[in-house]
N, C-alpha and C. Protein backbone atom coordinates (compact mmCIF):
# COMPACT_ATOMS: atom_id res chain seq x y z
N UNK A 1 125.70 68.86 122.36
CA UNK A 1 126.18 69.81 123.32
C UNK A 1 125.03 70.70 123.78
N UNK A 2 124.87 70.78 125.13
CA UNK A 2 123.55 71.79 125.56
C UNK A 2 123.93 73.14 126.49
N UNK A 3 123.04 73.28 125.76
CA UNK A 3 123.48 75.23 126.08
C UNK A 3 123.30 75.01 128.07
N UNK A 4 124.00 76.50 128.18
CA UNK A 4 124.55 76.47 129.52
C UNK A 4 122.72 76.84 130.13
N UNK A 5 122.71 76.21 131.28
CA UNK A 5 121.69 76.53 132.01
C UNK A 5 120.34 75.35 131.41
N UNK A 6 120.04 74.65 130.43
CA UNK A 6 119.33 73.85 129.30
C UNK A 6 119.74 72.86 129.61
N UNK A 7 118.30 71.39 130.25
CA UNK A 7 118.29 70.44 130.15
C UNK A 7 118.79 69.58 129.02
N UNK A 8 119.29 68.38 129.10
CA UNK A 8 120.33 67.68 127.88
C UNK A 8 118.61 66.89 126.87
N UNK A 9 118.20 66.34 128.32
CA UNK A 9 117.70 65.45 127.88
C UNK A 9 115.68 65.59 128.75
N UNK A 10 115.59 66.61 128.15
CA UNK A 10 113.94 67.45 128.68
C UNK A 10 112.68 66.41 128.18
N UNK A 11 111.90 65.90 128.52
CA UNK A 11 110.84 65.30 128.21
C UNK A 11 109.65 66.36 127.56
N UNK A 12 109.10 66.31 126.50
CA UNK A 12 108.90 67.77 125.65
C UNK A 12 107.66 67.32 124.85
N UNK A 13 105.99 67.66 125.17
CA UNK A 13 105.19 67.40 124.19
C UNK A 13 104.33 68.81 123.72
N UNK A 14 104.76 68.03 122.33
CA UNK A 14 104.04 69.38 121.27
C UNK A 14 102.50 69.53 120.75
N UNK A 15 101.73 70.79 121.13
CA UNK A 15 100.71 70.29 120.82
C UNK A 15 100.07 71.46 119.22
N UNK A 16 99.71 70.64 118.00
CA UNK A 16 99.55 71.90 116.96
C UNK A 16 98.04 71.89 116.99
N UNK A 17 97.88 73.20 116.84
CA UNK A 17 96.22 73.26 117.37
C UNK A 17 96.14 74.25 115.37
N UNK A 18 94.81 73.84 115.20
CA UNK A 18 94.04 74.08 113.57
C UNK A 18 92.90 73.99 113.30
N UNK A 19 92.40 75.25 113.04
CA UNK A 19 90.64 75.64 112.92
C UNK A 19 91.13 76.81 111.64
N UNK A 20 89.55 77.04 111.29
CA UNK A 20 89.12 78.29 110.24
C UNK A 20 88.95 79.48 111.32
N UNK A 21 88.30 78.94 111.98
CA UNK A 21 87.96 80.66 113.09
C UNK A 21 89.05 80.65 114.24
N UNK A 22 88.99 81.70 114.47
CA UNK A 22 90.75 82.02 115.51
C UNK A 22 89.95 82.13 116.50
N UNK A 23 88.32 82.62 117.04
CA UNK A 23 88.17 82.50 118.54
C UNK A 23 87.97 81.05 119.18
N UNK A 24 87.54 80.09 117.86
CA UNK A 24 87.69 78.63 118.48
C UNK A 24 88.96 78.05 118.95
N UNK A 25 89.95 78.26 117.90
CA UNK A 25 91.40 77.76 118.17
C UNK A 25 91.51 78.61 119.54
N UNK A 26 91.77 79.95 119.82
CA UNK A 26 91.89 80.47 120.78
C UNK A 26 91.49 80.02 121.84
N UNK A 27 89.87 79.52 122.15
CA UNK A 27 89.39 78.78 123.15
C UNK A 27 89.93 77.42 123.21
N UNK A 28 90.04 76.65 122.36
CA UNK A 28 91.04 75.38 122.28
C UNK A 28 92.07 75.57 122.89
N UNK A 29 93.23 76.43 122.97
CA UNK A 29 94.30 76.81 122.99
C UNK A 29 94.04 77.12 124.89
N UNK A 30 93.46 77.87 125.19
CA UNK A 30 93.13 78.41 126.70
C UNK A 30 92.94 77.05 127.15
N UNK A 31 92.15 76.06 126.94
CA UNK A 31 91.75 74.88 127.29
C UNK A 31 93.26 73.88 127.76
N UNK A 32 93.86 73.85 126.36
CA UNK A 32 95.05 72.95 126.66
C UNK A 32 95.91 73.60 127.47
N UNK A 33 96.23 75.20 127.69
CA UNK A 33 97.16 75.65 128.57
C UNK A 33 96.12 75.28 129.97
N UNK A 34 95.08 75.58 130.08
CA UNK A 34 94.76 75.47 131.80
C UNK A 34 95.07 73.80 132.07
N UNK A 35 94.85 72.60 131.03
CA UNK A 35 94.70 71.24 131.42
C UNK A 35 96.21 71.03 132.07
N UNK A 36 97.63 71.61 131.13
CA UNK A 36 98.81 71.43 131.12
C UNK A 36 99.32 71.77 132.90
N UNK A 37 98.79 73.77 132.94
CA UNK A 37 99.18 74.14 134.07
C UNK A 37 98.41 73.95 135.71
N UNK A 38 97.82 72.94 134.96
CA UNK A 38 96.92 72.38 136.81
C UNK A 38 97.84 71.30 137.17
N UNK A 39 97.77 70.91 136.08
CA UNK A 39 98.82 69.40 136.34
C UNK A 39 100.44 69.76 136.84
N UNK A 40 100.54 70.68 136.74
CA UNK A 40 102.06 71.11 137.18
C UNK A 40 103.18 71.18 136.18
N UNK A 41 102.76 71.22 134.80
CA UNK A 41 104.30 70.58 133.75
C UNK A 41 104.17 72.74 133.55
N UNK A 42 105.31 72.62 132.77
CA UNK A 42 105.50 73.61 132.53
C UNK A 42 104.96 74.10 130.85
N UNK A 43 104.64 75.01 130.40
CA UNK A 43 104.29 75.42 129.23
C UNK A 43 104.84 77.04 128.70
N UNK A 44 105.01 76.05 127.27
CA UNK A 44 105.61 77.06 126.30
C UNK A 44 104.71 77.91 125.51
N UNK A 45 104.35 78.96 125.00
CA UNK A 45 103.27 79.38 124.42
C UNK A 45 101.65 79.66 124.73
N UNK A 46 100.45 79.28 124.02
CA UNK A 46 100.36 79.69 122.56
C UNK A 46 101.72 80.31 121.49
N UNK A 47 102.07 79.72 120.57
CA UNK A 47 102.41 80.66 119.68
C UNK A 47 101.99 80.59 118.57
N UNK A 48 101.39 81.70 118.14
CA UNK A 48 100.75 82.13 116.66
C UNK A 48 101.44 81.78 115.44
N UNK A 49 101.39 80.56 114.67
CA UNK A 49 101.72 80.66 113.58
C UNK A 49 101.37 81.04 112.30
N UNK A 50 101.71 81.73 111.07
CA UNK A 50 101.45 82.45 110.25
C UNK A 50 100.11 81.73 109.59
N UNK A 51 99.31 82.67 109.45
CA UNK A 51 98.00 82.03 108.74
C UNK A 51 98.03 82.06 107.40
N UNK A 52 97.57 80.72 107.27
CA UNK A 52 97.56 79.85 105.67
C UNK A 52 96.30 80.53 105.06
N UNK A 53 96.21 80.90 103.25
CA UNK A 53 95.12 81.49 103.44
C UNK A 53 95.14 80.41 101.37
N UNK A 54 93.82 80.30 100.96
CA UNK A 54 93.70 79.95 99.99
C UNK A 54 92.59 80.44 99.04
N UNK A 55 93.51 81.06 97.79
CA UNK A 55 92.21 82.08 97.45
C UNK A 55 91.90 81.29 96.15
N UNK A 56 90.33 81.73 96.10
CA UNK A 56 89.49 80.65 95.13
C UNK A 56 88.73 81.95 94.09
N UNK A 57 88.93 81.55 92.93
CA UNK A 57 87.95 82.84 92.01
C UNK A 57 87.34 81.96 91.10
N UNK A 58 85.84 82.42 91.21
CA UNK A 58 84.96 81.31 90.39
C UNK A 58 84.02 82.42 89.04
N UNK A 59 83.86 81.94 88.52
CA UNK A 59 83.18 83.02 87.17
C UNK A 59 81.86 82.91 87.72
N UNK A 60 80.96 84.28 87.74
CA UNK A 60 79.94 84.38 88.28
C UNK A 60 78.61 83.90 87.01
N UNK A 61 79.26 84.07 85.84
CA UNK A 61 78.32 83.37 84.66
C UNK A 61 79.18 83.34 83.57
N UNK A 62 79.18 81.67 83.60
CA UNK A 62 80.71 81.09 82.25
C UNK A 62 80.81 81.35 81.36
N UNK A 63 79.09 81.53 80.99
CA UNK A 63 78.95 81.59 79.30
C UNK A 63 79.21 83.12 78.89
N UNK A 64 78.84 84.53 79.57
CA UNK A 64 78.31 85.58 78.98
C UNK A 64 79.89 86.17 79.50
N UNK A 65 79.96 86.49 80.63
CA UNK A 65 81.07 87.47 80.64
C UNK A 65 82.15 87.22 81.79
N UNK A 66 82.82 86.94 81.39
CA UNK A 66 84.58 86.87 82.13
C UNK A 66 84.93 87.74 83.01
N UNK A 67 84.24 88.87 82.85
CA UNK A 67 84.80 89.96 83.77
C UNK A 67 84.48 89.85 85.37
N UNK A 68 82.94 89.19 85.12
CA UNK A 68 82.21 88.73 86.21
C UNK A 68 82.78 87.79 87.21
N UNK A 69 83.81 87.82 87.92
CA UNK A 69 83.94 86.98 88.87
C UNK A 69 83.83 87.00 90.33
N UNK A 70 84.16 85.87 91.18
CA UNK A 70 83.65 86.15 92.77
C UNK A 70 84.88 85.19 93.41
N UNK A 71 85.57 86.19 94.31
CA UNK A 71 86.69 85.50 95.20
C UNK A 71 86.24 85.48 96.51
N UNK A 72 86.91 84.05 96.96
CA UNK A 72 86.66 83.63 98.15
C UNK A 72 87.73 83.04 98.72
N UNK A 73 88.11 83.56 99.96
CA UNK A 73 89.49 82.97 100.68
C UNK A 73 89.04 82.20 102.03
N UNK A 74 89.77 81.47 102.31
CA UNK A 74 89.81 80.33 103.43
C UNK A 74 90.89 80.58 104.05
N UNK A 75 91.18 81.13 105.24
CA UNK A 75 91.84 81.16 106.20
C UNK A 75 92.15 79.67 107.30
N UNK A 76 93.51 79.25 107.52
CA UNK A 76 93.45 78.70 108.27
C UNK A 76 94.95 79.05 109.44
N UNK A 77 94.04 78.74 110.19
CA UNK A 77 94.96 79.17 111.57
C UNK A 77 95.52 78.34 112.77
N UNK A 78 96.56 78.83 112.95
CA UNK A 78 97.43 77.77 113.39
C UNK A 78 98.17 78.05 114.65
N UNK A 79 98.16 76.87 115.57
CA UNK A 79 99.12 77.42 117.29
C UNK A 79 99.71 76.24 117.45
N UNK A 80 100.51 76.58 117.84
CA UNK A 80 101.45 75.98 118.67
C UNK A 80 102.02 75.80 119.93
N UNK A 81 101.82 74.99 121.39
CA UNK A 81 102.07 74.88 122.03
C UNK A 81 102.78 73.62 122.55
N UNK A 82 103.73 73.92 123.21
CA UNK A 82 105.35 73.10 123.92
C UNK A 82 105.12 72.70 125.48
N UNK A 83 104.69 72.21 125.63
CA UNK A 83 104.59 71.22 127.25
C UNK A 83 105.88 70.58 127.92
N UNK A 84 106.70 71.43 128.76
CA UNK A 84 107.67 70.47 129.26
C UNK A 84 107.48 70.13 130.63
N UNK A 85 108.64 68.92 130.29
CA UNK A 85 108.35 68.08 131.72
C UNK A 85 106.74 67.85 131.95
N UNK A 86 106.05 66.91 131.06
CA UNK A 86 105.06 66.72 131.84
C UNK A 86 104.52 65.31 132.71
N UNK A 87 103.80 65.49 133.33
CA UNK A 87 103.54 64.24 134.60
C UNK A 87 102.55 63.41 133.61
N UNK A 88 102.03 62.00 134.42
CA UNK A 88 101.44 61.27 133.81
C UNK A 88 100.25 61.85 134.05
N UNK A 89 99.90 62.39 134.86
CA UNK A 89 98.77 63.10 135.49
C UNK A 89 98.31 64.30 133.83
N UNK A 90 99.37 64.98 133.25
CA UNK A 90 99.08 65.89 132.76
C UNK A 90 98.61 65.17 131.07
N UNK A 91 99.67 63.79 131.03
CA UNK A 91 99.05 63.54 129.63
C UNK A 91 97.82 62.41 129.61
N UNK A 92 97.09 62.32 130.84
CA UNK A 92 96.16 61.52 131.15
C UNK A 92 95.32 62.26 130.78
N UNK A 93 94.94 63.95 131.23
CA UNK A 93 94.18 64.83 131.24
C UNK A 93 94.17 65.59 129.83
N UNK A 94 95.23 65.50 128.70
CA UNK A 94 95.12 65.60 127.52
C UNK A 94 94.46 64.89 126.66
N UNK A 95 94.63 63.31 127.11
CA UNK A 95 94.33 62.07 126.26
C UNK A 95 92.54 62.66 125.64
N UNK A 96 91.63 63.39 127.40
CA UNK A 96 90.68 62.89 128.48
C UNK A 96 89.73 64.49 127.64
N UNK A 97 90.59 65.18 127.28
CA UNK A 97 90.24 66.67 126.66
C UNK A 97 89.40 67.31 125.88
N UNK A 98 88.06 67.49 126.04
CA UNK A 98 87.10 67.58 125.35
C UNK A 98 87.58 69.24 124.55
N UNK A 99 87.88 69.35 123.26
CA UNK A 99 88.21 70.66 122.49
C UNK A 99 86.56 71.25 121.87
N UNK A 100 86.37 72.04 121.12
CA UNK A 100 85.42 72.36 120.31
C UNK A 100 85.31 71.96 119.06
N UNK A 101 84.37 71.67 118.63
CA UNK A 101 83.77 71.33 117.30
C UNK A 101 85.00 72.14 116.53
N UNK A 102 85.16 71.54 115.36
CA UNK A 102 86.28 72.65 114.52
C UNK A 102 87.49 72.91 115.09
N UNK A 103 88.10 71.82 115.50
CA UNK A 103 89.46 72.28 115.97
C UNK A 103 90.35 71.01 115.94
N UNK A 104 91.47 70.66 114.87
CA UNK A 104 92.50 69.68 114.31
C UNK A 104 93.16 69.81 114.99
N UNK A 105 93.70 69.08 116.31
CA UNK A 105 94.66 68.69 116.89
C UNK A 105 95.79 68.01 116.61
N UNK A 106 96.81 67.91 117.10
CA UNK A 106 98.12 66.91 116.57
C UNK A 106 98.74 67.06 117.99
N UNK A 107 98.74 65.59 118.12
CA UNK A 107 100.09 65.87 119.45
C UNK A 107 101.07 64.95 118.92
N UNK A 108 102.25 65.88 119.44
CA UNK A 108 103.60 64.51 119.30
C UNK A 108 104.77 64.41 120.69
N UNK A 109 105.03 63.48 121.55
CA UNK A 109 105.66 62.99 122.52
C UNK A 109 107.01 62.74 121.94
């Protein structure tokens, strides 16, 4: 059942964008919205998803003292963008998409 005003049956590609630094993803992210909105499809987002973070504590010297340690966290950051209705034109120009060094893409159709 589809909500009032909401296509039944929308043609809908998702794109998850994933780097360590947020001004690369960010520039990634600007990239795939300008490729999407030249082509004419419509777009959902950027949206910011919660950043993954993984914290690491290593003993700064094993043998002598414990107290001594050093933490280090890894941030990873995450977007999300929703492409509807798009033309062949628009996922030709995705396929075609040169991103930046450091940046994990995922698309799904």
């Amino acid at each position: 059942m589809a909500i009032r005003g909401e296509k039944k049956d929308a043609y809908k590609i998702r794109v998850r964008l994933k780097s360590y630094d947020h001004r690369v993803i960010d520039e990634a992210s600007d990239k795939v919205l300008d490729t999407a909105l030249s082509t004419g499809a419509r777009v959902i987002g950027p949206v910011p998803l919660p950043t993954e973070k993984k914290w690491f504590t290593v003993l700064a010297s094993p043998h002598t003292d414990k107290d001594a340690q050093e933490h280090y966290v890894i941030r990873t950051h995450k977007r999300v963008i929703d492409i509807v209705d798009p033309t062949s034109k628009t996922i030709d120009n995705l396929i075609h998409l040169e991103l930046p060094a450091g940046v994990d893409i995922q698309v799904k159709m």
